[in-house]
PDB file of N, CA and C in Angstrom:
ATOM      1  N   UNK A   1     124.274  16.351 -86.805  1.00  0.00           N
ATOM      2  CA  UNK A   1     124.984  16.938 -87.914  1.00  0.00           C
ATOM      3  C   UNK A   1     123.997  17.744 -88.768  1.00  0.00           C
ATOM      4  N   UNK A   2     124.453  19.082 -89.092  1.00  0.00           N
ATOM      5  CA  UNK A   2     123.430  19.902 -89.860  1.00  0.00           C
ATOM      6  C   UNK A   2     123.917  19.202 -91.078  1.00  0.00           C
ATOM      7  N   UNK A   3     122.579  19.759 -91.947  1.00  0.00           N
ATOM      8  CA  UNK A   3     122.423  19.207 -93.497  1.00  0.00           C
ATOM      9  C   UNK A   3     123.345  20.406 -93.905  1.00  0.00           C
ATOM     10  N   UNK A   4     123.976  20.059 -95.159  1.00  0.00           N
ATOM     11  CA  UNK A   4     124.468  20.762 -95.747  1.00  0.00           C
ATOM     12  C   UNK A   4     123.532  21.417 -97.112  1.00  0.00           C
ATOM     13  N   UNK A   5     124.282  22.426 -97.155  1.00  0.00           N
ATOM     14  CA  UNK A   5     122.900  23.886 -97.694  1.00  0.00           C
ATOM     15  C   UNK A   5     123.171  22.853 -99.489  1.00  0.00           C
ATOM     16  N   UNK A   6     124.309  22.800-100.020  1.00  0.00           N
ATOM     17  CA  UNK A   6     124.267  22.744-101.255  1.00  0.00           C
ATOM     18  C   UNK A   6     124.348  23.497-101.739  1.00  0.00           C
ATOM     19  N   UNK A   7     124.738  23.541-103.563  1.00  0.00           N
ATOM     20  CA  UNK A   7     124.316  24.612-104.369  1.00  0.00           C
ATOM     21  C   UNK A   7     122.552  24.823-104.272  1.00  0.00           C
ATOM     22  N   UNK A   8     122.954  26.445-104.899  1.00  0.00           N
ATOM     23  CA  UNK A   8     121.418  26.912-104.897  1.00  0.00           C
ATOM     24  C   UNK A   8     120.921  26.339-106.223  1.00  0.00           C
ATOM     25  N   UNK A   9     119.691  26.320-106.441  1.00  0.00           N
ATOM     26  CA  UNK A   9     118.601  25.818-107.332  1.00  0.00           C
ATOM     27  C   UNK A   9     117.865  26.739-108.212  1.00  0.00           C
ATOM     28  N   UNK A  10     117.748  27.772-107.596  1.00  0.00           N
ATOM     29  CA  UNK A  10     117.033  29.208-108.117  1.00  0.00           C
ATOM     30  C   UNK A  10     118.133  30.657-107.698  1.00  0.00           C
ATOM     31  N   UNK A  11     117.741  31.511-108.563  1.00  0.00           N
ATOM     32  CA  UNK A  11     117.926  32.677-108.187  1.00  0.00           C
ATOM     33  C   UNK A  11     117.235  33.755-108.610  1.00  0.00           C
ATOM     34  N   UNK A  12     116.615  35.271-107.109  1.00  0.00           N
ATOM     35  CA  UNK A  12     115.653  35.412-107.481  1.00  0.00           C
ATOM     36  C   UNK A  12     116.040  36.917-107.085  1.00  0.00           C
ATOM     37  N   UNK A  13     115.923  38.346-107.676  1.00  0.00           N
ATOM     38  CA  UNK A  13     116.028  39.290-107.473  1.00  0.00           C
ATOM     39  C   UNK A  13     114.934  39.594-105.996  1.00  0.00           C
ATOM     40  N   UNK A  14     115.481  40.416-104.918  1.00  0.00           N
ATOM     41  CA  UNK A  14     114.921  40.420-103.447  1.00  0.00           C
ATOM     42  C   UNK A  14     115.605  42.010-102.732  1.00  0.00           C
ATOM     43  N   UNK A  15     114.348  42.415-101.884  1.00  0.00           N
ATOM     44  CA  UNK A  15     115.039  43.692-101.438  1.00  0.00           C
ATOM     45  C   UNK A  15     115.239  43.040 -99.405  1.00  0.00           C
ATOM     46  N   UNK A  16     116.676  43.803 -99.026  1.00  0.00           N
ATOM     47  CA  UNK A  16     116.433  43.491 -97.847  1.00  0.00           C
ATOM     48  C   UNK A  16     116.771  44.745 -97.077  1.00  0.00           C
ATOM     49  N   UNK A  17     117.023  44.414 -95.754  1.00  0.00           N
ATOM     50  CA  UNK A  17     116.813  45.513 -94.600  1.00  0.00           C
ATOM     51  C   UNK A  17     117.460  46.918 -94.807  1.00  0.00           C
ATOM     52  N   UNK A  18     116.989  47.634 -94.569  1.00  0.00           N
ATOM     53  CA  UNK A  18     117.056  49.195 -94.702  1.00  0.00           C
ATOM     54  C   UNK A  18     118.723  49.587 -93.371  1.00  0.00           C
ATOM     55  N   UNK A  19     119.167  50.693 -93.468  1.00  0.00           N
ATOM     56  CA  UNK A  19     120.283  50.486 -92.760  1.00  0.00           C
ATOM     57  C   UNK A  19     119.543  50.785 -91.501  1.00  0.00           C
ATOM     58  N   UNK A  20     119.846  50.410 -90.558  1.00  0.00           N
ATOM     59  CA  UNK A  20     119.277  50.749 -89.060  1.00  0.00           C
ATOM     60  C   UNK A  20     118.239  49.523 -88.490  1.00  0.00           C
ATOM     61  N   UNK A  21     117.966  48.786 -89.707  1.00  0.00           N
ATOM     62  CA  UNK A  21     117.335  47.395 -89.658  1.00  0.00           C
ATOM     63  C   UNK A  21     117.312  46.203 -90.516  1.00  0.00           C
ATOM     64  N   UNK A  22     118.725  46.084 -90.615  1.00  0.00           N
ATOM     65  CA  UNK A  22     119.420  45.036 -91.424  1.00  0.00           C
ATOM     66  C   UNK A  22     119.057  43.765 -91.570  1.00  0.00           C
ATOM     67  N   UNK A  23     118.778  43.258 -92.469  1.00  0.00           N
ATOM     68  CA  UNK A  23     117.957  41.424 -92.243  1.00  0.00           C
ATOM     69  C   UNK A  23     119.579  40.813 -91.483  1.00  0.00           C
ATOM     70  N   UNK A  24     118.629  39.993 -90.785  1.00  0.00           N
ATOM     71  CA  UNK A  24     119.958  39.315 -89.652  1.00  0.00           C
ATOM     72  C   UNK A  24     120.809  38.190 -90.741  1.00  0.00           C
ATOM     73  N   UNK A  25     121.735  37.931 -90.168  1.00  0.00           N
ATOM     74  CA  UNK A  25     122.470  37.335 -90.838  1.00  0.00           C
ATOM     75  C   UNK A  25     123.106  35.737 -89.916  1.00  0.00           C
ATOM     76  N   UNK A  26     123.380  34.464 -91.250  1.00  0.00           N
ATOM     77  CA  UNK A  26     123.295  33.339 -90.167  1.00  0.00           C
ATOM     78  C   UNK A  26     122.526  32.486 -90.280  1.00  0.00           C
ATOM     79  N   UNK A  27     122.258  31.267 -89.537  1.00  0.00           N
ATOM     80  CA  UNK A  27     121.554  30.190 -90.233  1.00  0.00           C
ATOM     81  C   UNK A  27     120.644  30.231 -89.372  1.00  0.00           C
ATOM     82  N   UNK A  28     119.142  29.801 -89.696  1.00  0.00           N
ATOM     83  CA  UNK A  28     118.096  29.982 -88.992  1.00  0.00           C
ATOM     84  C   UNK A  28     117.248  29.040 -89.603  1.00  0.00           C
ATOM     85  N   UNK A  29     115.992  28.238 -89.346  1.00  0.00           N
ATOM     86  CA  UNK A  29     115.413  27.333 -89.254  1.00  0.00           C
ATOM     87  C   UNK A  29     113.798  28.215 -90.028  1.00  0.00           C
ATOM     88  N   UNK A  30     113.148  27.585 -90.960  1.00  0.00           N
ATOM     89  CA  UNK A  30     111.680  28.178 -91.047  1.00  0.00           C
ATOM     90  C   UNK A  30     111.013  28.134 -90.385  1.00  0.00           C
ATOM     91  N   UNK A  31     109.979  28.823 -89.608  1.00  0.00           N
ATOM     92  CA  UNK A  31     109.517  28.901 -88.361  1.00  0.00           C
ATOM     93  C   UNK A  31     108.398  28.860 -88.422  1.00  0.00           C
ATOM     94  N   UNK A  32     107.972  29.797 -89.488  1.00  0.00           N
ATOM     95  CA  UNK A  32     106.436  30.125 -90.077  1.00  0.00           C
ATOM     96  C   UNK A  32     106.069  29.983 -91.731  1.00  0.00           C
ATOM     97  N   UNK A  33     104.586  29.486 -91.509  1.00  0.00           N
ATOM     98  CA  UNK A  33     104.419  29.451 -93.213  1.00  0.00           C
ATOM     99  C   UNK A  33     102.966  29.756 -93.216  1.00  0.00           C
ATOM    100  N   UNK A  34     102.638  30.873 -94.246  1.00  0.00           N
ATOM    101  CA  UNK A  34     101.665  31.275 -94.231  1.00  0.00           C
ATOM    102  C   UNK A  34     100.640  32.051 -95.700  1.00  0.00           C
ATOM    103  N   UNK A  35      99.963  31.204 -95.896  1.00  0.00           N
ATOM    104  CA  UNK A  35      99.545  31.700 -97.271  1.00  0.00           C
ATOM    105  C   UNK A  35      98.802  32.741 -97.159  1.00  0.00           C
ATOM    106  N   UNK A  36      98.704  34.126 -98.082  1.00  0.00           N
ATOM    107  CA  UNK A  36      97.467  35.050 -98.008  1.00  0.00           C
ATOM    108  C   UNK A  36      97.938  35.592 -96.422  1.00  0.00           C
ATOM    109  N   UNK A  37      99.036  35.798 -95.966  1.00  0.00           N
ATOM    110  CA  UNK A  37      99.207  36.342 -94.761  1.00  0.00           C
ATOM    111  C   UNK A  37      98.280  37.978 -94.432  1.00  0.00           C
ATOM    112  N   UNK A  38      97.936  38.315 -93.302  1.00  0.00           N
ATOM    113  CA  UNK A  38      97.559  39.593 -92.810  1.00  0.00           C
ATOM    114  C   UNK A  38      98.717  40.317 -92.234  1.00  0.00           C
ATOM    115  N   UNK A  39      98.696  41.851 -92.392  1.00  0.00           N
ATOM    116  CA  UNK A  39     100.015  42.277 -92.222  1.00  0.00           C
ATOM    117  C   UNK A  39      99.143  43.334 -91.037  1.00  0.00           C
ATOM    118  N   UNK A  40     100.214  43.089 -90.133  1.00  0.00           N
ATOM    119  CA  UNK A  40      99.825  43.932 -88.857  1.00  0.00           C
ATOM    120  C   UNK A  40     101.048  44.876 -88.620  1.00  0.00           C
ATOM    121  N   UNK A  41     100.271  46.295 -88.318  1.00  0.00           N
ATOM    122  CA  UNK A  41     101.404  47.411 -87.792  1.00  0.00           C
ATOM    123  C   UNK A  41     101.081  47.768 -86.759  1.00  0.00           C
ATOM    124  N   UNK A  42     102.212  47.170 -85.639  1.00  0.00           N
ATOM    125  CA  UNK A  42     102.406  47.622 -84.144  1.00  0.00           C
ATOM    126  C   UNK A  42     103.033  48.504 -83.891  1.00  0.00           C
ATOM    127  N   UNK A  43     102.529  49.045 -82.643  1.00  0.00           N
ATOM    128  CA  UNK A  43     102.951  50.070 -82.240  1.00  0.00           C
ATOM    129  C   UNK A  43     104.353  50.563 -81.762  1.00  0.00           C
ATOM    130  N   UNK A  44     105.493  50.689 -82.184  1.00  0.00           N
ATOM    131  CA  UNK A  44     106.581  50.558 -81.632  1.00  0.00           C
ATOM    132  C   UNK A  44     106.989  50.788 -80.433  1.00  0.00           C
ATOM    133  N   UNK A  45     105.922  51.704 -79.184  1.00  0.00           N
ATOM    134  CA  UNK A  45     106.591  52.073 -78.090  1.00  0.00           C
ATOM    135  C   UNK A  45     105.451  50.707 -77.127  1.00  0.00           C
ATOM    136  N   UNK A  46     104.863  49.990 -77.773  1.00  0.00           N
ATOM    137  CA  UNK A  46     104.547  49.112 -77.280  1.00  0.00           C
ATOM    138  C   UNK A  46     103.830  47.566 -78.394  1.00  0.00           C
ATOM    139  N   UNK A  47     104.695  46.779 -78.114  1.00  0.00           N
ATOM    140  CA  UNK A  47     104.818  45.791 -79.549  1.00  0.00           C
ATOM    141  C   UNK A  47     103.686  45.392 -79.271  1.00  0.00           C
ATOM    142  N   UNK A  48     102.584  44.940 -78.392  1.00  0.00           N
ATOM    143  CA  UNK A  48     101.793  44.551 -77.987  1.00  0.00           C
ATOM    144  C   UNK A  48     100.065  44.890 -78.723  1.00  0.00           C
ATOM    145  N   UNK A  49     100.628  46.411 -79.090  1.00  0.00           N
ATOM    146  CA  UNK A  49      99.420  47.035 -79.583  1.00  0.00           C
ATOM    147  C   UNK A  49      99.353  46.758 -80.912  1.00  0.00           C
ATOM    148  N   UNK A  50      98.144  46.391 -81.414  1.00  0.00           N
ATOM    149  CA  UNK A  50      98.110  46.603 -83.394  1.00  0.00           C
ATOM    150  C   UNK A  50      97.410  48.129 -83.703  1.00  0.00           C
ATOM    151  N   UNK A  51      97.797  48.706 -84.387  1.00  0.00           N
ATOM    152  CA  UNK A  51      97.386  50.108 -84.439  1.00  0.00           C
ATOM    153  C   UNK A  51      96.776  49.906 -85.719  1.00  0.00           C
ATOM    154  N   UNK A  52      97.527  49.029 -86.699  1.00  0.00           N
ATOM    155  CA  UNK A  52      96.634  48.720 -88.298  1.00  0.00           C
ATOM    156  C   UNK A  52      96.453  47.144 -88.628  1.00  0.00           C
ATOM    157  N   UNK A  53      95.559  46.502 -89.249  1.00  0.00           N
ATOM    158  CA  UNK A  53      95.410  45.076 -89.797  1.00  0.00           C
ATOM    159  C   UNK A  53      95.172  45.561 -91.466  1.00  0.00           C
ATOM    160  N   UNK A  54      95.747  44.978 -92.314  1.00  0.00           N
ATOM    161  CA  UNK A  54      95.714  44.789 -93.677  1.00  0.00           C
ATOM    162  C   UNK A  54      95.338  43.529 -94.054  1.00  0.00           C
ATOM    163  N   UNK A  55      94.824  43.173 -94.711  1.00  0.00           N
ATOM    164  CA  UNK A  55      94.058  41.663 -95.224  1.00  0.00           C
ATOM    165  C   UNK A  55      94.735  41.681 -95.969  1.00  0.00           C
ATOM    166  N   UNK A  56      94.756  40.093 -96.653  1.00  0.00           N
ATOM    167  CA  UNK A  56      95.237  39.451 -97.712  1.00  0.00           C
ATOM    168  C   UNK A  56      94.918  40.682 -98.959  1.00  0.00           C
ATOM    169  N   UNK A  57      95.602  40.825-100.190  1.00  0.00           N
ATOM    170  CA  UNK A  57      95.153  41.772-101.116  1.00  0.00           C
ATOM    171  C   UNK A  57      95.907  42.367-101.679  1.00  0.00           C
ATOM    172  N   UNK A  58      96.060  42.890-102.843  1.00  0.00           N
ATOM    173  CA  UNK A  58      96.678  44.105-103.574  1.00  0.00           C
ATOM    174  C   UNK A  58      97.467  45.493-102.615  1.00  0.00           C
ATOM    175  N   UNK A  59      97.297  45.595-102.027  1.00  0.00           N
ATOM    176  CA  UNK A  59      97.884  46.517-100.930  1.00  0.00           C
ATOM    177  C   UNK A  59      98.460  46.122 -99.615  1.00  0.00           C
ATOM    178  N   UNK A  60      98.583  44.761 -99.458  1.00  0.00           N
ATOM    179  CA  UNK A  60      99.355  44.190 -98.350  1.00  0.00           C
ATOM    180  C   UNK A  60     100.739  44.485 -98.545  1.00  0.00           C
ATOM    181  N   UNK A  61     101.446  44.598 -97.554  1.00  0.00           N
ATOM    182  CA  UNK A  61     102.791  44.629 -97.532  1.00  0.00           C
ATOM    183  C   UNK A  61     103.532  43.254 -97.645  1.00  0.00           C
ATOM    184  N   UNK A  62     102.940  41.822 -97.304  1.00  0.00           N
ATOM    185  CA  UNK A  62     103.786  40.967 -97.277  1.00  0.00           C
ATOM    186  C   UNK A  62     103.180  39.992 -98.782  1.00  0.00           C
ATOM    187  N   UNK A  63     102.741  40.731 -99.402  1.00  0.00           N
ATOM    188  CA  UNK A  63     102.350  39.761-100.734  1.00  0.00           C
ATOM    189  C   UNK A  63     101.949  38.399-100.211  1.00  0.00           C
ATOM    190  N   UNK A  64     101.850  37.649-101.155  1.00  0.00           N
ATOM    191  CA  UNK A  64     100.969  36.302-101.600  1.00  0.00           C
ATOM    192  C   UNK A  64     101.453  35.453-100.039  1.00  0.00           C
ATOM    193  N   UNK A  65     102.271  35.264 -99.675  1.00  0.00           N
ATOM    194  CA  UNK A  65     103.403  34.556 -99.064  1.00  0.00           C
ATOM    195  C   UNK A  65     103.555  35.152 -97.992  1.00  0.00           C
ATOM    196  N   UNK A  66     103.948  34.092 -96.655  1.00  0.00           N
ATOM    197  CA  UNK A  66     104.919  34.455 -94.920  1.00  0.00           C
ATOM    198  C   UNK A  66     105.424  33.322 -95.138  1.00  0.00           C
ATOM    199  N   UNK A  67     107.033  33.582 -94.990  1.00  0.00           N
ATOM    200  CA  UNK A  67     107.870  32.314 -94.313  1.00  0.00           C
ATOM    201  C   UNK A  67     109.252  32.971 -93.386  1.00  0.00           C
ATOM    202  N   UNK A  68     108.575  32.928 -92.251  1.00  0.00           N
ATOM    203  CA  UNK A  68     108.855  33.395 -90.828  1.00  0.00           C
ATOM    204  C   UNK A  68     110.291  32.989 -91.066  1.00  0.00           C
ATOM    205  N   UNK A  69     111.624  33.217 -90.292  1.00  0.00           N
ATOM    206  CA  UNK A  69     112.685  32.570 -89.900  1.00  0.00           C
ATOM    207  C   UNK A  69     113.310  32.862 -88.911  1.00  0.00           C
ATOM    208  N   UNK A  70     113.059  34.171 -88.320  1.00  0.00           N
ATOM    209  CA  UNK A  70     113.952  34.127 -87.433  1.00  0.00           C
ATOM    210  C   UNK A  70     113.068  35.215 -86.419  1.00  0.00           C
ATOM    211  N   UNK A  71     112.911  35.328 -84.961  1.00  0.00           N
ATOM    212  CA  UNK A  71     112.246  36.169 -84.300  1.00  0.00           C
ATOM    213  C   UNK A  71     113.025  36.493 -82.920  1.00  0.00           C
ATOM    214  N   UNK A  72     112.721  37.507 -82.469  1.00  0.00           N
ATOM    215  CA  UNK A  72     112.993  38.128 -80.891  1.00  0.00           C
ATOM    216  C   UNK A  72     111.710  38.987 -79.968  1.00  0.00           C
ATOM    217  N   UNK A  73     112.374  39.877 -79.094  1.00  0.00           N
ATOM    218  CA  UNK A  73     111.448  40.648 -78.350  1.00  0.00           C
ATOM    219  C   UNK A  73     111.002  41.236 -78.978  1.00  0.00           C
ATOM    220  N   UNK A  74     109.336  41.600 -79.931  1.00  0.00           N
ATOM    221  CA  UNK A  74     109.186  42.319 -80.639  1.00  0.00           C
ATOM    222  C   UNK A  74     109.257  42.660 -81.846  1.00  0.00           C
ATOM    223  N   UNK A  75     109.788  41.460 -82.518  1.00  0.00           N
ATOM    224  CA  UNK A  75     110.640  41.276 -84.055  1.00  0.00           C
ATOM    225  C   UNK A  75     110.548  40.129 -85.035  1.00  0.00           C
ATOM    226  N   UNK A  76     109.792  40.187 -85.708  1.00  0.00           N
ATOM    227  CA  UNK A  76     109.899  38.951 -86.380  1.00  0.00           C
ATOM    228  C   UNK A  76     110.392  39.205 -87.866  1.00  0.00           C
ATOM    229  N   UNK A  77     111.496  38.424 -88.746  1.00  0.00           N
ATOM    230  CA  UNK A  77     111.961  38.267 -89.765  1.00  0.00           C
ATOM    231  C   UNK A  77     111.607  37.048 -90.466  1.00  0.00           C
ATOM    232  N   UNK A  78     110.796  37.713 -91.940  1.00  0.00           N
ATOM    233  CA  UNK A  78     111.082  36.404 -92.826  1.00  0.00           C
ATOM    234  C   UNK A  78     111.160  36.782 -94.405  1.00  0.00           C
ATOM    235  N   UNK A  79     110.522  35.412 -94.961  1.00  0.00           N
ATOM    236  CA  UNK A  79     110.825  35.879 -96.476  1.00  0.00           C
ATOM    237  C   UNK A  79     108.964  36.259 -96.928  1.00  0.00           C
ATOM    238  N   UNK A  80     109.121  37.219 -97.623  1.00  0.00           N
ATOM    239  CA  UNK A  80     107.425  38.057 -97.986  1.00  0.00           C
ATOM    240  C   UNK A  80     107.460  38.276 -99.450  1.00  0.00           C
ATOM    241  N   UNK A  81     106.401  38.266-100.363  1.00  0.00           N
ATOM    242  CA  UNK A  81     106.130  38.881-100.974  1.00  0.00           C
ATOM    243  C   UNK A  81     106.075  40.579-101.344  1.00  0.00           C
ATOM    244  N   UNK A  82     105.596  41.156-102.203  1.00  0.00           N
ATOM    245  CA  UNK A  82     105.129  42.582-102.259  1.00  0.00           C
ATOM    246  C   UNK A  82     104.708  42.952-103.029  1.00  0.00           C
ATOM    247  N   UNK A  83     103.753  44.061-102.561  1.00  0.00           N
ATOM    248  CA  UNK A  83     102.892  45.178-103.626  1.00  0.00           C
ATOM    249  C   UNK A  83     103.962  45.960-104.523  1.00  0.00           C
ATOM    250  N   UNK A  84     105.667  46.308-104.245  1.00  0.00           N
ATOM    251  CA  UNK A  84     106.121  46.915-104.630  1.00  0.00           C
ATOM    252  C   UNK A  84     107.429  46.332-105.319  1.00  0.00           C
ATOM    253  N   UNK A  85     107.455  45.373-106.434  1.00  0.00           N
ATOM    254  CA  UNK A  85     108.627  44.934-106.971  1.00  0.00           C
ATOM    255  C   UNK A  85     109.341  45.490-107.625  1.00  0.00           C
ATOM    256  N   UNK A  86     109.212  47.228-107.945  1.00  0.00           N
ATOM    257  CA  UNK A  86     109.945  47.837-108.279  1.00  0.00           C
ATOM    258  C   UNK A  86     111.460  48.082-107.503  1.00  0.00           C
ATOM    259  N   UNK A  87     110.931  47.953-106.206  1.00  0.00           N
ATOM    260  CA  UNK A  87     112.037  48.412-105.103  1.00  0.00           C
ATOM    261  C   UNK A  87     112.781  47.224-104.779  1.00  0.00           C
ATOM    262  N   UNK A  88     112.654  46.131-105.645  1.00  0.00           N
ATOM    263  CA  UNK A  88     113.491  44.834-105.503  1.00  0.00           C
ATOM    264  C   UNK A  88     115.356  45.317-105.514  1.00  0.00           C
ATOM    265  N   UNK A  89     116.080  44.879-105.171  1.00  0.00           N
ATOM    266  CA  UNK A  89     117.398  45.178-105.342  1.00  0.00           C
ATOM    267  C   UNK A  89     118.056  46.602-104.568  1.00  0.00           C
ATOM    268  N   UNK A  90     117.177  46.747-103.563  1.00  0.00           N
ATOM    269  CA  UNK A  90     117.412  47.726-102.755  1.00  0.00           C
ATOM    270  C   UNK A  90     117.240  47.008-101.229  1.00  0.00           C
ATOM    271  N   UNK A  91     118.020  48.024-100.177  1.00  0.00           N
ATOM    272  CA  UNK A  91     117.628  47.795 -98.927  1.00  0.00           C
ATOM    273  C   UNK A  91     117.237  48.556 -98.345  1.00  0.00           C
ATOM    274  N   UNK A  92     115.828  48.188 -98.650  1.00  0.00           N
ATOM    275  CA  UNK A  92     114.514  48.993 -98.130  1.00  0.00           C
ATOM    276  C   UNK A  92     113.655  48.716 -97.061  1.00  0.00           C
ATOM    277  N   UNK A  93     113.764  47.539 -96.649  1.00  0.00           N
ATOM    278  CA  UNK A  93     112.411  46.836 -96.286  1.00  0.00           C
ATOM    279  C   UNK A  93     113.161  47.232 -94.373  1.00  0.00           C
ATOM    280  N   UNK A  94     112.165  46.526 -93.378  1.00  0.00           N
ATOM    281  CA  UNK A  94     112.408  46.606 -91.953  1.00  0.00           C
ATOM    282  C   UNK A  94     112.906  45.532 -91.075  1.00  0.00           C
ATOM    283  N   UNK A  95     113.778  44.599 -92.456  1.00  0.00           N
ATOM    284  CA  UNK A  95     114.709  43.637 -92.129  1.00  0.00           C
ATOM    285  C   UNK A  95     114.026  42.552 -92.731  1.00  0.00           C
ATOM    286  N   UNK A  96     113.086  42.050 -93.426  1.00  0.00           N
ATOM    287  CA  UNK A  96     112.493  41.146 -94.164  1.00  0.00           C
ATOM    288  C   UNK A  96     113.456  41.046 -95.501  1.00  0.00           C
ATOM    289  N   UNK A  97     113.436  39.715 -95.912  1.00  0.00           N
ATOM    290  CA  UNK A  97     113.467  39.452 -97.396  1.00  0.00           C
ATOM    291  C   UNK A  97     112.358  39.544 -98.385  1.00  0.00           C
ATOM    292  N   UNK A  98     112.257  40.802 -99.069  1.00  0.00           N
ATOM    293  CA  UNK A  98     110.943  41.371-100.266  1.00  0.00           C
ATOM    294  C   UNK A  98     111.191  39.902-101.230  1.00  0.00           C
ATOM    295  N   UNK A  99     110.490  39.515-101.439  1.00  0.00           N
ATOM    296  CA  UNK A  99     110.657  39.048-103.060  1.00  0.00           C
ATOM    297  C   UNK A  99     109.378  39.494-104.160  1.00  0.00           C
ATOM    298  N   UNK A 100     109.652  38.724-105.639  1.00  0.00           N
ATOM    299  CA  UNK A 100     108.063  39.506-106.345  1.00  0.00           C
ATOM    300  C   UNK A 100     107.220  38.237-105.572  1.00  0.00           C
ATOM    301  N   UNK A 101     106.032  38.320-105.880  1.00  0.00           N
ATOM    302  CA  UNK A 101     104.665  37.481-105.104  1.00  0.00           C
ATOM    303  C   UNK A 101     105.196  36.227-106.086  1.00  0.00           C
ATOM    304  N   UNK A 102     105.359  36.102-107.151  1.00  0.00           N
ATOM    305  CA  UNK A 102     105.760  34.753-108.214  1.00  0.00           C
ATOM    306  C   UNK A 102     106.653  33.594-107.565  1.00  0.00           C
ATOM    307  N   UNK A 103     107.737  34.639-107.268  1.00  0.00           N
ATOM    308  CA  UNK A 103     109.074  33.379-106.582  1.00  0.00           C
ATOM    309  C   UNK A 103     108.692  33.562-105.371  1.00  0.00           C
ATOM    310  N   UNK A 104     108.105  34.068-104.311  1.00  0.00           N
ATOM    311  CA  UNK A 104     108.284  34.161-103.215  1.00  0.00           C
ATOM    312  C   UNK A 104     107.073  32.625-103.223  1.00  0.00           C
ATOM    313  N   UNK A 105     105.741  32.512-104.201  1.00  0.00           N
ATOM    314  CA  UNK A 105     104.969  31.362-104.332  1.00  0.00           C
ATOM    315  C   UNK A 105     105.859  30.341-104.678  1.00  0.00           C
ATOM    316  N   UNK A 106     107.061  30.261-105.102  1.00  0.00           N
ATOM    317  CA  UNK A 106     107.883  29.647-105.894  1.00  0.00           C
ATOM    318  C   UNK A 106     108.739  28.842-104.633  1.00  0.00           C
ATOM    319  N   UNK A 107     109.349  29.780-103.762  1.00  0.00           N
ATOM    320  CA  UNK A 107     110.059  29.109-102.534  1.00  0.00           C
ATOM    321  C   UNK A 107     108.839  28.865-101.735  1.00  0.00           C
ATOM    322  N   UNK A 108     108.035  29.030-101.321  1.00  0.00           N
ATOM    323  CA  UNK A 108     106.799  28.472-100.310  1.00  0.00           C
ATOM    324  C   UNK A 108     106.617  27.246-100.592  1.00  0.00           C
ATOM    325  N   UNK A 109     106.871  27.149-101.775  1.00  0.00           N
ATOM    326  CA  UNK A 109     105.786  25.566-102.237  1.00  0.00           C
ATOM    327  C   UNK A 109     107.151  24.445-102.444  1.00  0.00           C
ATOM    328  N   UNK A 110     108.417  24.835-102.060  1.00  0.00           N
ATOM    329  CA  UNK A 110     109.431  24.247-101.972  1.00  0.00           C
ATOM    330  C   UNK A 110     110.031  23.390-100.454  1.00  0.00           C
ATOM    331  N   UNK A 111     109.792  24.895 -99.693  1.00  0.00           N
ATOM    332  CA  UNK A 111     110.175  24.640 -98.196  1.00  0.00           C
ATOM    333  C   UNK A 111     109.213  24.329 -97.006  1.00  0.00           C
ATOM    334  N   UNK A 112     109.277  23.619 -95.921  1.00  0.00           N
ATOM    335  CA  UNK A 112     109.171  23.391 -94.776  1.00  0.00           C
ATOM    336  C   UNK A 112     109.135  23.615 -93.833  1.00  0.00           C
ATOM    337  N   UNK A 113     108.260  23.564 -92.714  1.00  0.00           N
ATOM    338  CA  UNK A 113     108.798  23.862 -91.143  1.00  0.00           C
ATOM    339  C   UNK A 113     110.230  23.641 -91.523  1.00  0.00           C
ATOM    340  N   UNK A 114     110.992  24.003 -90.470  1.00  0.00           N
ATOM    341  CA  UNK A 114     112.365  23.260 -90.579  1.00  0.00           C
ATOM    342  C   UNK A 114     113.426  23.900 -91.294  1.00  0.00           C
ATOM    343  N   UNK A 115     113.117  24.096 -92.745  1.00  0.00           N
ATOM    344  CA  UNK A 115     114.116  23.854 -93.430  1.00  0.00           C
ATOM    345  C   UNK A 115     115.100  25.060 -93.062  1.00  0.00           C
ATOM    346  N   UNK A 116     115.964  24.956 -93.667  1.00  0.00           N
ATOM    347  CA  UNK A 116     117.667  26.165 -93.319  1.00  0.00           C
ATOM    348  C   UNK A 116     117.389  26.645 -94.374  1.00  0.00           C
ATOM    349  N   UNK A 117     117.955  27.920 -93.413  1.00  0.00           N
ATOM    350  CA  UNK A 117     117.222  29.346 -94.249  1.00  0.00           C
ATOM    351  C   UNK A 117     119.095  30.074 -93.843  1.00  0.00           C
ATOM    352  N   UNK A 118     119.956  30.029 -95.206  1.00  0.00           N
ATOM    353  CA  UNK A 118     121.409  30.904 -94.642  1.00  0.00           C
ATOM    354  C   UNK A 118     121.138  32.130 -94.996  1.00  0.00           C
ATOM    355  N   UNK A 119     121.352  33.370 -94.795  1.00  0.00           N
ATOM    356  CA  UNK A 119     121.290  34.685 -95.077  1.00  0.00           C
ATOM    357  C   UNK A 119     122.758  34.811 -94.800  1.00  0.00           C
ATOM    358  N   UNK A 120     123.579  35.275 -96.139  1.00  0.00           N
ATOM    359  CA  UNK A 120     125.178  35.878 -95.844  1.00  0.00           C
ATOM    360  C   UNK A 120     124.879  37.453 -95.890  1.00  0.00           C
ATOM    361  N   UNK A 121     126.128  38.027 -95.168  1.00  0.00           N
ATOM    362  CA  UNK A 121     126.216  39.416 -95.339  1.00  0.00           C
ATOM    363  C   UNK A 121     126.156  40.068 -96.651  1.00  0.00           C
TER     364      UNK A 121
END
């Protein structure tokens, strides 16, 4: 028997997927957790390649925070931080959940391997 989600506890202004790469939608499990994450840009005509590495820092794309949830061939989705919290409340991102670096430290230090992660439409 799945746990039931409950009311929410927090609520936190977040940007998600851009049209053509929509954050998936559905219940999914935390997969990854990762403090000070490195943000890697692969090559799209081959996922295999890293073409850029970004370190932990002021100019990372995934801020303070990685909490992985959901992945495929080539694809991984989770919840990130960002350099850019202006663009919060938009769907901008390449199917990730943006949050500011504050709450995104805020849900990290909450959740688990494991825990249920619902994303509604």
């Amino acid at each position: 028997m799945e746990e039931d989600a409950g009311a929410p506890i927090a609520s936190f202004p977040i940007a998600v997927g851009r049209p053509g790469h929509e954050t998936p939608t559905g219940r999914f499990r935390v997969e990854e957790m990762v403090e000070h994450p490195d943000f890697h840009r692969f090559d799209p005509k081959d996922p295999t390649r890293v073409l850029e590495r970004v370190p932990p820092g002021p100019r990372n794309p995934l801020g303070e925070r990685w909490i992985g949830f959901a992945h495929g061939e080539g694809w991984t989705v989770g919840i990130h931080g960002t350099p850019h919290p202006e663009l919060l409340g938009r769907a901008v991102s390449g199917g990730c959940v943006r949050m500011r670096n504050a709450d995104v430290i805020r849900v990290y230090d909450e959740v688990a391997l494991g825990t249920l992660v619902i994303v509604h439409p």
